[in-house]
PDB file of N, CA and C in Angstrom:
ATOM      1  N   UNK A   1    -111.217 143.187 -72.167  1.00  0.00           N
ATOM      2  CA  UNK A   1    -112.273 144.136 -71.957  1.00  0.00           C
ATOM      3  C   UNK A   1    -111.731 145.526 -72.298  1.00  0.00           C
ATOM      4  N   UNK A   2    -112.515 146.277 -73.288  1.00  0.00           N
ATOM      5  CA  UNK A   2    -111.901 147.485 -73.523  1.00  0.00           C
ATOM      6  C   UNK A   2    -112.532 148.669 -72.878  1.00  0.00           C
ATOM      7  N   UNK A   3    -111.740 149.999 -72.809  1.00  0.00           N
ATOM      8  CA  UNK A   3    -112.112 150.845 -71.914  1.00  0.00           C
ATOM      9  C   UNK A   3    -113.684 151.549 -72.479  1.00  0.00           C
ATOM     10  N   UNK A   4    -113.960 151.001 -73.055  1.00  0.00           N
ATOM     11  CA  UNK A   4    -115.760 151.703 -73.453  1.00  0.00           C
ATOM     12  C   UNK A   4    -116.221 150.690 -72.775  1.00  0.00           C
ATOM     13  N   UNK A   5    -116.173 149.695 -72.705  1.00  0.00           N
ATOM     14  CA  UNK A   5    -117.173 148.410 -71.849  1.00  0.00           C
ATOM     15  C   UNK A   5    -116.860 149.106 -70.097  1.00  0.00           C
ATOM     16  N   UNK A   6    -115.498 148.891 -69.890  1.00  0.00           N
ATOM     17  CA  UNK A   6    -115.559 149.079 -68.690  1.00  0.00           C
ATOM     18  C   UNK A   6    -115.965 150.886 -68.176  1.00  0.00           C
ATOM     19  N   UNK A   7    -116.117 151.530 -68.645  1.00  0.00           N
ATOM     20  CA  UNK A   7    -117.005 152.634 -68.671  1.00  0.00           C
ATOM     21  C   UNK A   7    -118.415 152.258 -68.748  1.00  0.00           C
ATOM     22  N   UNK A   8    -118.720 151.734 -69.417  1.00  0.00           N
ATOM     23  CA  UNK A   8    -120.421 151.270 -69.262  1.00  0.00           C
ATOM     24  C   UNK A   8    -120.866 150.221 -68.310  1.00  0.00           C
ATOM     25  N   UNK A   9    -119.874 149.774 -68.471  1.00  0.00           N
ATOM     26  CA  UNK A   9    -120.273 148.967 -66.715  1.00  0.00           C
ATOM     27  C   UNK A   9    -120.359 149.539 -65.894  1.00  0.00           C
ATOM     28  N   UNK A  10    -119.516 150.679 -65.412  1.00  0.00           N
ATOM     29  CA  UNK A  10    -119.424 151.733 -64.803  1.00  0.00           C
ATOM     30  C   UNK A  10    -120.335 152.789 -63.876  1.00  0.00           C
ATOM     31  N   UNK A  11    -121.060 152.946 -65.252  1.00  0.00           N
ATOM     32  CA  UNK A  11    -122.084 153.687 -65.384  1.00  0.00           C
ATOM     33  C   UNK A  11    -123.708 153.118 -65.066  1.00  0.00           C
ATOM     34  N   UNK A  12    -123.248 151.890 -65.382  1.00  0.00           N
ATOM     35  CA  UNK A  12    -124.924 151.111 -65.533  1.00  0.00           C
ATOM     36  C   UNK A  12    -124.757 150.796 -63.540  1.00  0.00           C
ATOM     37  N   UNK A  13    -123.739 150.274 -63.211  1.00  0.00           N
ATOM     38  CA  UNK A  13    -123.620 150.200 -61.858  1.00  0.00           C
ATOM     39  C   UNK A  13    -124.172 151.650 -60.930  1.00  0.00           C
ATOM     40  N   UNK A  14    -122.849 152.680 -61.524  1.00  0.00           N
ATOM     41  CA  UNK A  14    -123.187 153.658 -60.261  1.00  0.00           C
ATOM     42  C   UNK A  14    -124.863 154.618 -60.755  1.00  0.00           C
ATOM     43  N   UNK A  15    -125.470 154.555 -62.248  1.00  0.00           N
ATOM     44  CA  UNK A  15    -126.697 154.846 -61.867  1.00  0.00           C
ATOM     45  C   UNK A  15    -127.905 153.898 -61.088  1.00  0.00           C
ATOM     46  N   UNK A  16    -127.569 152.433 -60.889  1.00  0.00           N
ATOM     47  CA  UNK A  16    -129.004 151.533 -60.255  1.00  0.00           C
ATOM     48  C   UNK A  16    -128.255 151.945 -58.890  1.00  0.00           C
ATOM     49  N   UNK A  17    -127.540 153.012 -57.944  1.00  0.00           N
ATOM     50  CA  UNK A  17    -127.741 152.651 -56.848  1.00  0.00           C
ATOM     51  C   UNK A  17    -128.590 153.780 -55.972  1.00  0.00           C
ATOM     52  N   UNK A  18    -129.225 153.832 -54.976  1.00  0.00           N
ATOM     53  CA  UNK A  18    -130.037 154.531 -54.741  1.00  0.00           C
ATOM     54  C   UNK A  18    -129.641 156.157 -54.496  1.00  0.00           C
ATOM     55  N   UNK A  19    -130.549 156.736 -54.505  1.00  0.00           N
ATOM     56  CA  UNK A  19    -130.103 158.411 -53.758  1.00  0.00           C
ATOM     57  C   UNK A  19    -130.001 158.450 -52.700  1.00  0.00           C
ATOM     58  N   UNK A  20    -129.133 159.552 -52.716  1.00  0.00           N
ATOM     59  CA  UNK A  20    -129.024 159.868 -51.248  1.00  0.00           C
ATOM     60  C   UNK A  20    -129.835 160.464 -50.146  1.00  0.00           C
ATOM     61  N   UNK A  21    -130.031 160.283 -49.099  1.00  0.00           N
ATOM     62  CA  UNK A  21    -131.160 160.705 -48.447  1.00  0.00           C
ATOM     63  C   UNK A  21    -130.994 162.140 -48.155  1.00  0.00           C
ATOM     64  N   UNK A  22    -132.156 163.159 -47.684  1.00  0.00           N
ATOM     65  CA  UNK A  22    -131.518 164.071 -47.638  1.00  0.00           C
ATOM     66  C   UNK A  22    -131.309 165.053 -46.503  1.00  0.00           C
ATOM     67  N   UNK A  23    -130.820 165.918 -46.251  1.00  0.00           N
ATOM     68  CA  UNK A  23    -130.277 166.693 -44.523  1.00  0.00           C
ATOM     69  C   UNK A  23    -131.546 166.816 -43.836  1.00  0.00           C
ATOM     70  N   UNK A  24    -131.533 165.969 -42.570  1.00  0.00           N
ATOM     71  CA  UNK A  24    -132.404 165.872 -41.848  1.00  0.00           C
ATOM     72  C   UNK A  24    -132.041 166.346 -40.642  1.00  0.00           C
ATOM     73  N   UNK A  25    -131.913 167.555 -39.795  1.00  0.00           N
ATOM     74  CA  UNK A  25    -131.406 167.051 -38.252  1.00  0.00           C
ATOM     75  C   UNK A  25    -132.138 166.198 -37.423  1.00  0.00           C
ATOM     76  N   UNK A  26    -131.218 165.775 -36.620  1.00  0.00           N
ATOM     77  CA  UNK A  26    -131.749 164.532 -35.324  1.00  0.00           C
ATOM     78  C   UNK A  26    -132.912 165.142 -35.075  1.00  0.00           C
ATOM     79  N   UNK A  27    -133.327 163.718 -34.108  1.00  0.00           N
ATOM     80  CA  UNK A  27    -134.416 164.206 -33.284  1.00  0.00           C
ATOM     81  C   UNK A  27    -133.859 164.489 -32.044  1.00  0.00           C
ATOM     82  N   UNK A  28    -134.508 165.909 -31.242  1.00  0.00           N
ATOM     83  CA  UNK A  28    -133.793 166.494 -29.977  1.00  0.00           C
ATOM     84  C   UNK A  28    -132.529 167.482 -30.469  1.00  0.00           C
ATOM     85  N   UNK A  29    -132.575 168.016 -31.467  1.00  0.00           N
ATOM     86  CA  UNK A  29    -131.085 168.759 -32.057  1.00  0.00           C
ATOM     87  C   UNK A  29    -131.985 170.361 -31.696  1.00  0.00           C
ATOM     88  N   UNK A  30    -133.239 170.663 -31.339  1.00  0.00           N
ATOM     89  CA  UNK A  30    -133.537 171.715 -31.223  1.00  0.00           C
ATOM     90  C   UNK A  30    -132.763 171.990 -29.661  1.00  0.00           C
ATOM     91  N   UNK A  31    -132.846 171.242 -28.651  1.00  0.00           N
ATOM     92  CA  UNK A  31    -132.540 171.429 -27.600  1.00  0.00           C
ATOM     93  C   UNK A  31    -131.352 171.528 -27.624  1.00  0.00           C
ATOM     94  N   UNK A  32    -129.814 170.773 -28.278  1.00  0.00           N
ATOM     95  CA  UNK A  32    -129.037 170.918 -28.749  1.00  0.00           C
ATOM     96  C   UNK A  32    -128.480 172.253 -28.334  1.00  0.00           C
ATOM     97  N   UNK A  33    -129.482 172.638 -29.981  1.00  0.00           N
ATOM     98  CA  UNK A  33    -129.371 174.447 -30.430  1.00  0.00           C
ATOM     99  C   UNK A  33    -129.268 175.671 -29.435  1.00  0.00           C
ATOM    100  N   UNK A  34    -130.534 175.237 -28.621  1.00  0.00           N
ATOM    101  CA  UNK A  34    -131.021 176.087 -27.678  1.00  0.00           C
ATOM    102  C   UNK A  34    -129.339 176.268 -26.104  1.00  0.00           C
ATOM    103  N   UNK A  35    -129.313 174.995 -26.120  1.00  0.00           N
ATOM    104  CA  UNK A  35    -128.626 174.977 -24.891  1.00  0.00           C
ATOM    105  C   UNK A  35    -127.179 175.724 -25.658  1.00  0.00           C
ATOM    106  N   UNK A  36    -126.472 176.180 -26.778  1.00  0.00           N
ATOM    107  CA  UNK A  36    -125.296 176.087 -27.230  1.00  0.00           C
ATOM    108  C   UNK A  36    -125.820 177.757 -27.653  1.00  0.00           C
ATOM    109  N   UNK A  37    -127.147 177.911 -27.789  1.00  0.00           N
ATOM    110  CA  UNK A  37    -127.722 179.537 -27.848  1.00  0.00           C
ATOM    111  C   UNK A  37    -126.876 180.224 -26.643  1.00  0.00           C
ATOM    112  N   UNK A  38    -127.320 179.403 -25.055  1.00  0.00           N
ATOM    113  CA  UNK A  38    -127.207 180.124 -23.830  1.00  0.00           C
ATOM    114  C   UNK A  38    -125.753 180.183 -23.629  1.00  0.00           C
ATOM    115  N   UNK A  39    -125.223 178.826 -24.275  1.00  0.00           N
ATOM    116  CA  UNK A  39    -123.550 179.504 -23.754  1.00  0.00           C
ATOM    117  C   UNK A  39    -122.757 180.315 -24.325  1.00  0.00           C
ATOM    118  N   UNK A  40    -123.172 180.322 -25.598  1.00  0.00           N
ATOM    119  CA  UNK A  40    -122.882 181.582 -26.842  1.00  0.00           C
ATOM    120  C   UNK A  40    -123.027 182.909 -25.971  1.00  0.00           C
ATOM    121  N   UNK A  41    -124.295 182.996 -25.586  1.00  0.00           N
ATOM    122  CA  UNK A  41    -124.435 184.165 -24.855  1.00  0.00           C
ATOM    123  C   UNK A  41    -123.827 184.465 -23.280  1.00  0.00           C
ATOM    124  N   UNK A  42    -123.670 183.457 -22.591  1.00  0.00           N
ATOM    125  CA  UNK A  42    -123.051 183.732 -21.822  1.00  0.00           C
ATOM    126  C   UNK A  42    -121.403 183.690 -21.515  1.00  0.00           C
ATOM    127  N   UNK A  43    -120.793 183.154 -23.008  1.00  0.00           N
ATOM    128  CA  UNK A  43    -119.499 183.491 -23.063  1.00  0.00           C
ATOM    129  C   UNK A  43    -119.722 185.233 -23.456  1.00  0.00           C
ATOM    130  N   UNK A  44    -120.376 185.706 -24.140  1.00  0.00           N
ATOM    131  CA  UNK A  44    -120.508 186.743 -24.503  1.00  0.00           C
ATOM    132  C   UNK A  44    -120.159 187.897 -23.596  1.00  0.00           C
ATOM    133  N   UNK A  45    -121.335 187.276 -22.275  1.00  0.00           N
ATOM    134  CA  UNK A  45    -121.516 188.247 -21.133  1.00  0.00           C
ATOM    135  C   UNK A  45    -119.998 188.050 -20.692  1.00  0.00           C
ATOM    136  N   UNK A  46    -119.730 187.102 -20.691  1.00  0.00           N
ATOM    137  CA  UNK A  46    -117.725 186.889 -19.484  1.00  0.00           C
ATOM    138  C   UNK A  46    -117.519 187.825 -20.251  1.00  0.00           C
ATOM    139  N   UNK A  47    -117.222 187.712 -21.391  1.00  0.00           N
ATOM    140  CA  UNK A  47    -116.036 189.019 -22.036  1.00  0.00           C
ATOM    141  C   UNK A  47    -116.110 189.953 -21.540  1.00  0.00           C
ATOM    142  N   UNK A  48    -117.631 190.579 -21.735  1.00  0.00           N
ATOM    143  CA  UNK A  48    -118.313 191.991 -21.561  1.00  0.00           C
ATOM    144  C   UNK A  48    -117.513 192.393 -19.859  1.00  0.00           C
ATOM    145  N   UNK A  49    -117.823 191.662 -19.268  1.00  0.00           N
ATOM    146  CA  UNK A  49    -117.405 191.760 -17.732  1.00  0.00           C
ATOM    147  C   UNK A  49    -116.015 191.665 -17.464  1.00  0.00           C
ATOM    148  N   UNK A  50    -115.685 190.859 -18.422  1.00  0.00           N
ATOM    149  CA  UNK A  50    -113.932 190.242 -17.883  1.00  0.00           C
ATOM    150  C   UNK A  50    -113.041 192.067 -18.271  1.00  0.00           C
ATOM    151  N   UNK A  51    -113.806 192.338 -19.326  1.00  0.00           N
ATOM    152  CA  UNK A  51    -113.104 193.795 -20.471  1.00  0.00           C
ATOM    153  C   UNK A  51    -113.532 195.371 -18.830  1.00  0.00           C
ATOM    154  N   UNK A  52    -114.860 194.959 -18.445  1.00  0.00           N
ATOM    155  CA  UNK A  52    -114.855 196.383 -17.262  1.00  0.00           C
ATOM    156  C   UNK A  52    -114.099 195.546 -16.231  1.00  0.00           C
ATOM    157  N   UNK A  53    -114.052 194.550 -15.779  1.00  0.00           N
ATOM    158  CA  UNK A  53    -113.401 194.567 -14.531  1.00  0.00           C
ATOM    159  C   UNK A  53    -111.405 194.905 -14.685  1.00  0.00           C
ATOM    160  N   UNK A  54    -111.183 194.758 -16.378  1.00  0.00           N
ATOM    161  CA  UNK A  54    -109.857 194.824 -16.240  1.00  0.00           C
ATOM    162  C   UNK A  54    -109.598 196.451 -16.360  1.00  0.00           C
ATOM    163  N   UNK A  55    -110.723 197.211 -17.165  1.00  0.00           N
ATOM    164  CA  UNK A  55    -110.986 198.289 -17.191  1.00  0.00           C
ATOM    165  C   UNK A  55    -110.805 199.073 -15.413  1.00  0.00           C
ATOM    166  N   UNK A  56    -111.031 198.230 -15.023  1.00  0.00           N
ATOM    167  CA  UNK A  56    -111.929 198.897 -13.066  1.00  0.00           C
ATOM    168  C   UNK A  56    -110.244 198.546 -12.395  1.00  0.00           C
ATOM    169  N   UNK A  57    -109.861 197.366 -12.667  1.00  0.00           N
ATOM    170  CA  UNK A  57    -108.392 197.495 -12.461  1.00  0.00           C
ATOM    171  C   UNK A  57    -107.262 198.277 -12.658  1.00  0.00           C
ATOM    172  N   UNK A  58    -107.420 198.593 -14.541  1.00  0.00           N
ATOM    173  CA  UNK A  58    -106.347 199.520 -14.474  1.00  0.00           C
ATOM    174  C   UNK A  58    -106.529 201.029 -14.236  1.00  0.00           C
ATOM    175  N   UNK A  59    -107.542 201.373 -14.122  1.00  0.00           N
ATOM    176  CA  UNK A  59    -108.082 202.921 -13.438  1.00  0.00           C
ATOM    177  C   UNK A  59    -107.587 202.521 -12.189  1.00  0.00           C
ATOM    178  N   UNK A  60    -107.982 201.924 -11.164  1.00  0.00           N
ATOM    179  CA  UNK A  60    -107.464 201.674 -10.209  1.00  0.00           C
ATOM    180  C   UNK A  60    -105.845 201.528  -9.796  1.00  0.00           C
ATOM    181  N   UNK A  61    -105.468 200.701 -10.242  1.00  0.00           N
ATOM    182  CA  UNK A  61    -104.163 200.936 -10.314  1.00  0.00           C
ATOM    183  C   UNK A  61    -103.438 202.278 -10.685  1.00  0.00           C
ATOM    184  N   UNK A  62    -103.916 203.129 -11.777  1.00  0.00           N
ATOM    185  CA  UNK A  62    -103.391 203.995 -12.014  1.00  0.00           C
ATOM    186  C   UNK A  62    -103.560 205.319 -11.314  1.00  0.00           C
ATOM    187  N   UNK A  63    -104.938 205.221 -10.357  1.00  0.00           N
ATOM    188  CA  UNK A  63    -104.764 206.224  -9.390  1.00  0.00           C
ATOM    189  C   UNK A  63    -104.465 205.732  -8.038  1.00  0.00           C
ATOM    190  N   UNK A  64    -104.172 204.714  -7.819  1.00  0.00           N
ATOM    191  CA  UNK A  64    -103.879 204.487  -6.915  1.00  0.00           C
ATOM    192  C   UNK A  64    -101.966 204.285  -6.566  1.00  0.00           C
ATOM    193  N   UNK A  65    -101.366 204.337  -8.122  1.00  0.00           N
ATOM    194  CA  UNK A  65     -99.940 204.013  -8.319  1.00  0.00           C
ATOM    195  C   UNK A  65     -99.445 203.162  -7.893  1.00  0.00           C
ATOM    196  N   UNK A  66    -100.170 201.719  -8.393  1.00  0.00           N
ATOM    197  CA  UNK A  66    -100.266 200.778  -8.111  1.00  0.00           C
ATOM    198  C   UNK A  66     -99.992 199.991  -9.395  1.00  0.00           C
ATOM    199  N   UNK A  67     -98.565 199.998 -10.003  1.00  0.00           N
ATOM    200  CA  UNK A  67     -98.033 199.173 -11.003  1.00  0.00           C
ATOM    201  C   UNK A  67     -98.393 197.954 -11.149  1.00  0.00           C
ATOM    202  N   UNK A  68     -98.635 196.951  -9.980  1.00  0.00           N
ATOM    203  CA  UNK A  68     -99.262 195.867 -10.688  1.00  0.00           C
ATOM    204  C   UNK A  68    -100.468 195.691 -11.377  1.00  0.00           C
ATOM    205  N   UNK A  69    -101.251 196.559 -10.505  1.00  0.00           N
ATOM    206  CA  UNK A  69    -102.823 196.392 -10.776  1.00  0.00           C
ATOM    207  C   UNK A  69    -103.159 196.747 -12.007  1.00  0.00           C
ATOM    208  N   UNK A  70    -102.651 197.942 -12.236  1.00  0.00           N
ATOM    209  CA  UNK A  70    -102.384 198.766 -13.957  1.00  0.00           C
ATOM    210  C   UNK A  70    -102.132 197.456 -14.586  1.00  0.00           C
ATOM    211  N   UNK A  71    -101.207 197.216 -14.377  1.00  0.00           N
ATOM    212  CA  UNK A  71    -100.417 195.849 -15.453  1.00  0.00           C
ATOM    213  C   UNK A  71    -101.104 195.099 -15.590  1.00  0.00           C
ATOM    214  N   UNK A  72    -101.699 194.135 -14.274  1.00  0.00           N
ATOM    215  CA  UNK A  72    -103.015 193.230 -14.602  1.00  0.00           C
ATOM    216  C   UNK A  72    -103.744 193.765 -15.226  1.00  0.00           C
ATOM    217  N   UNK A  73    -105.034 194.686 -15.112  1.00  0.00           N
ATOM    218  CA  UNK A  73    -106.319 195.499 -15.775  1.00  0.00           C
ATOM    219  C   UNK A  73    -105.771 195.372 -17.632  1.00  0.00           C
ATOM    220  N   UNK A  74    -104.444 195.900 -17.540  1.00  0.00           N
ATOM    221  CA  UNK A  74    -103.874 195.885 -19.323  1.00  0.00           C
ATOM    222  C   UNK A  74    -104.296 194.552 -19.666  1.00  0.00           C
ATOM    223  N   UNK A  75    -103.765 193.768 -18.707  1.00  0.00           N
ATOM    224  CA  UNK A  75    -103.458 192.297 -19.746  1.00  0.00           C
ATOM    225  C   UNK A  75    -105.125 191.810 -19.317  1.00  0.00           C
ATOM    226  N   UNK A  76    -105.759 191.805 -18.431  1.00  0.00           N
ATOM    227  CA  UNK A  76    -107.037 191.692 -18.392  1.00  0.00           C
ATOM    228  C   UNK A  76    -107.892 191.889 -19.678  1.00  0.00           C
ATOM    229  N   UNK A  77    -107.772 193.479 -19.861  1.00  0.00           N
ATOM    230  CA  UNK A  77    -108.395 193.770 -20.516  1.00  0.00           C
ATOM    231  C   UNK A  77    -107.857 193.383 -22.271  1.00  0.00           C
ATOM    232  N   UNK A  78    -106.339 193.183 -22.851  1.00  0.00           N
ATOM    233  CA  UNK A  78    -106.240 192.374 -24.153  1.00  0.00           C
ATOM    234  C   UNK A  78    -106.877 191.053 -24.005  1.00  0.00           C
ATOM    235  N   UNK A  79    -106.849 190.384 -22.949  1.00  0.00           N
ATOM    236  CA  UNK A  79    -107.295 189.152 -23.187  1.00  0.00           C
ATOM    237  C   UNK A  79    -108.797 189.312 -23.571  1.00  0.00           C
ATOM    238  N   UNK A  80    -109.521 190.365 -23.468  1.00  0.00           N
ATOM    239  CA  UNK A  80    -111.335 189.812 -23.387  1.00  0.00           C
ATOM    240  C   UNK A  80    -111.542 190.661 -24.760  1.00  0.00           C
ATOM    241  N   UNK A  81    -110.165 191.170 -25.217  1.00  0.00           N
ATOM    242  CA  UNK A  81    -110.278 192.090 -26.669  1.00  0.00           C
ATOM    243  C   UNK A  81    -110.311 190.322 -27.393  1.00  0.00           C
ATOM    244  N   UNK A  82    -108.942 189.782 -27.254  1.00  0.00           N
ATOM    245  CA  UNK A  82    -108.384 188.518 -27.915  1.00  0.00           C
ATOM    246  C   UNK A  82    -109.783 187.689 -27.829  1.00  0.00           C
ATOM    247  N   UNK A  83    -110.232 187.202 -26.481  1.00  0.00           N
ATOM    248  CA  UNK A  83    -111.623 186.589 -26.418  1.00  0.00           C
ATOM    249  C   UNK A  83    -112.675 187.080 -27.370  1.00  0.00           C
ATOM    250  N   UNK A  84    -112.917 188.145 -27.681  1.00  0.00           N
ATOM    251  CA  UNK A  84    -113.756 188.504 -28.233  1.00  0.00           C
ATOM    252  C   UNK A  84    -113.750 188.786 -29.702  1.00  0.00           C
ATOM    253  N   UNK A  85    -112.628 188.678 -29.954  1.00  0.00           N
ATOM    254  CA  UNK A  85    -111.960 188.573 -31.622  1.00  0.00           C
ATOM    255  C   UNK A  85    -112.194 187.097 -31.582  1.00  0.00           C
ATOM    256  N   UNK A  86    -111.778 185.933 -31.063  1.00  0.00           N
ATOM    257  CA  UNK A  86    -112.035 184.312 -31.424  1.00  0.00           C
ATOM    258  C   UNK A  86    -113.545 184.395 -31.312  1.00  0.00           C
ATOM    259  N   UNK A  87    -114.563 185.126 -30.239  1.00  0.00           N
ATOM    260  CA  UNK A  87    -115.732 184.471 -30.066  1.00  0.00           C
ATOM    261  C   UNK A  87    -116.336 185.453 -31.562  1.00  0.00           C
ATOM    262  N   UNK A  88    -115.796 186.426 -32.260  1.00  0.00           N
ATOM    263  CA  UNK A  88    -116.620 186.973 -33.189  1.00  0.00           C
ATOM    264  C   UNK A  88    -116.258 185.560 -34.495  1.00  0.00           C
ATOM    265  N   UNK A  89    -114.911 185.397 -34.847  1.00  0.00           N
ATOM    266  CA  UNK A  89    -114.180 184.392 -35.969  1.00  0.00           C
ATOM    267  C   UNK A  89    -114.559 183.087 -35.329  1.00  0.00           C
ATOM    268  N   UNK A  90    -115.332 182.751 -34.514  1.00  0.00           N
ATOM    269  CA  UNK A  90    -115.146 181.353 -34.342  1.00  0.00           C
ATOM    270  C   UNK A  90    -115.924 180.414 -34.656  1.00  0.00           C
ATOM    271  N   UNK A  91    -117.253 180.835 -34.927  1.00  0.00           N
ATOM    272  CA  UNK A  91    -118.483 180.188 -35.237  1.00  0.00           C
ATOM    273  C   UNK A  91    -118.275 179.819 -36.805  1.00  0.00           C
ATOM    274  N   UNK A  92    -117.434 181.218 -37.501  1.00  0.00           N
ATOM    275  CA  UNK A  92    -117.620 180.733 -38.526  1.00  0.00           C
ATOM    276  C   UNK A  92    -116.269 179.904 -39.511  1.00  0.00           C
ATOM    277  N   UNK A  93    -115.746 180.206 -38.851  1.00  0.00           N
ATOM    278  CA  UNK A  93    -114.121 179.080 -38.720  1.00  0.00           C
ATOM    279  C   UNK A  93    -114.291 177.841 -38.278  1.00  0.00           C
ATOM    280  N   UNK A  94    -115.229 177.536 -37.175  1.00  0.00           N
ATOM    281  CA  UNK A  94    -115.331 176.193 -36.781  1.00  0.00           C
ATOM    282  C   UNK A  94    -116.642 175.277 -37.963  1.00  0.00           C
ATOM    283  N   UNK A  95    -117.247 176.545 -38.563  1.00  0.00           N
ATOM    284  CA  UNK A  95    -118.422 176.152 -39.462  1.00  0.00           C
ATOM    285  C   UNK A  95    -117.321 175.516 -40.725  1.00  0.00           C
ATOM    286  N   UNK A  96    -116.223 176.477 -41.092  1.00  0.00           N
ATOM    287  CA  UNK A  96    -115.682 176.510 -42.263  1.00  0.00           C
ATOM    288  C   UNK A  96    -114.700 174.774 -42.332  1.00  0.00           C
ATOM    289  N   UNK A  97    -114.208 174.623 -41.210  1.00  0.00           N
ATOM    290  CA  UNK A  97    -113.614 173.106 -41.101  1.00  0.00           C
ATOM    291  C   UNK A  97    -114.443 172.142 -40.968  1.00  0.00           C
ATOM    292  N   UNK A  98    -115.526 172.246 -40.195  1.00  0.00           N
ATOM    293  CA  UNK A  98    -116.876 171.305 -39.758  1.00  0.00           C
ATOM    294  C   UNK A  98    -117.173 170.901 -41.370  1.00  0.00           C
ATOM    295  N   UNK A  99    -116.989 171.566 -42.625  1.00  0.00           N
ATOM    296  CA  UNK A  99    -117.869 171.776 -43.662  1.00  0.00           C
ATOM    297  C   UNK A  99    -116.474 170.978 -44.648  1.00  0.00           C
ATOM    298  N   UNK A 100    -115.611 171.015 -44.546  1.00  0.00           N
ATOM    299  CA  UNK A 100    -114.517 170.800 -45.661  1.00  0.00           C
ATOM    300  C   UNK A 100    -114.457 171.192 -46.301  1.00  0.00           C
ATOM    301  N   UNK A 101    -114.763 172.807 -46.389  1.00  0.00           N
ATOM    302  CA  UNK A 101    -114.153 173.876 -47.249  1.00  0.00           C
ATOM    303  C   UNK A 101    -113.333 174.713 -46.999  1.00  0.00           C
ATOM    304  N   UNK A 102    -111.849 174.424 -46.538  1.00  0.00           N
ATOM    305  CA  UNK A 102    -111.515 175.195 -46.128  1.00  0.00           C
ATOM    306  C   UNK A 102    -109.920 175.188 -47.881  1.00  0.00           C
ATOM    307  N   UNK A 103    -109.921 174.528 -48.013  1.00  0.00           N
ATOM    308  CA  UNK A 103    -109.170 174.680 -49.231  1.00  0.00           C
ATOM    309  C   UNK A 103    -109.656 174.856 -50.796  1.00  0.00           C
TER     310      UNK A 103
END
């Protein structure tokens, strides 16, 4: 069998097989959506809060000369910077692997 036959076999095969169907979401994927809306937003709100309360700490600490509290409120407050740098990159980083384009 030479390589033009087995090319046309090939071909005659992979065009009779059907199409592919096409992007449908589930049924119930609105609710899904909705419920993954509210925690989006309410990780949102933690940050917002986690960033003044570390804020309310290190004012505190610092008039009060209270080295730990300062120290906590600092690291309080990088963490809800750090939180809030992943929750801005993350939707679309987790989109970008979800998708297999990342190379």
């Amino acid at each position: 069998m030479s390589a033009v036959q087995i090319t046309e076999t090939a071909v005659a095969v992979l065009t009779g097989l059907p199409d592919l169907p096409g992007a449908e979401a589930p049924p119930g994927s609105e609710l899904i959506t909705q419920v993954i809306g509210y925690i989006r937003w309410l990780a949102g709100a933690a940050i917002i809060v986690g960033f003044l309360a570390g804020l309310a700490l290190f004012a505190g600490g610092r008039i009060a000369d209270h080295h730990r509290f300062g120290r906590m409120g600092t690291i309080t407050m990088m963490a809800s910077m750090g939180s809030a740098f992943l929750y801005a990159i993350g939707y679309s980083l987790l989109t970008t692997f979800a998708s297999g384009g990342g190379g």
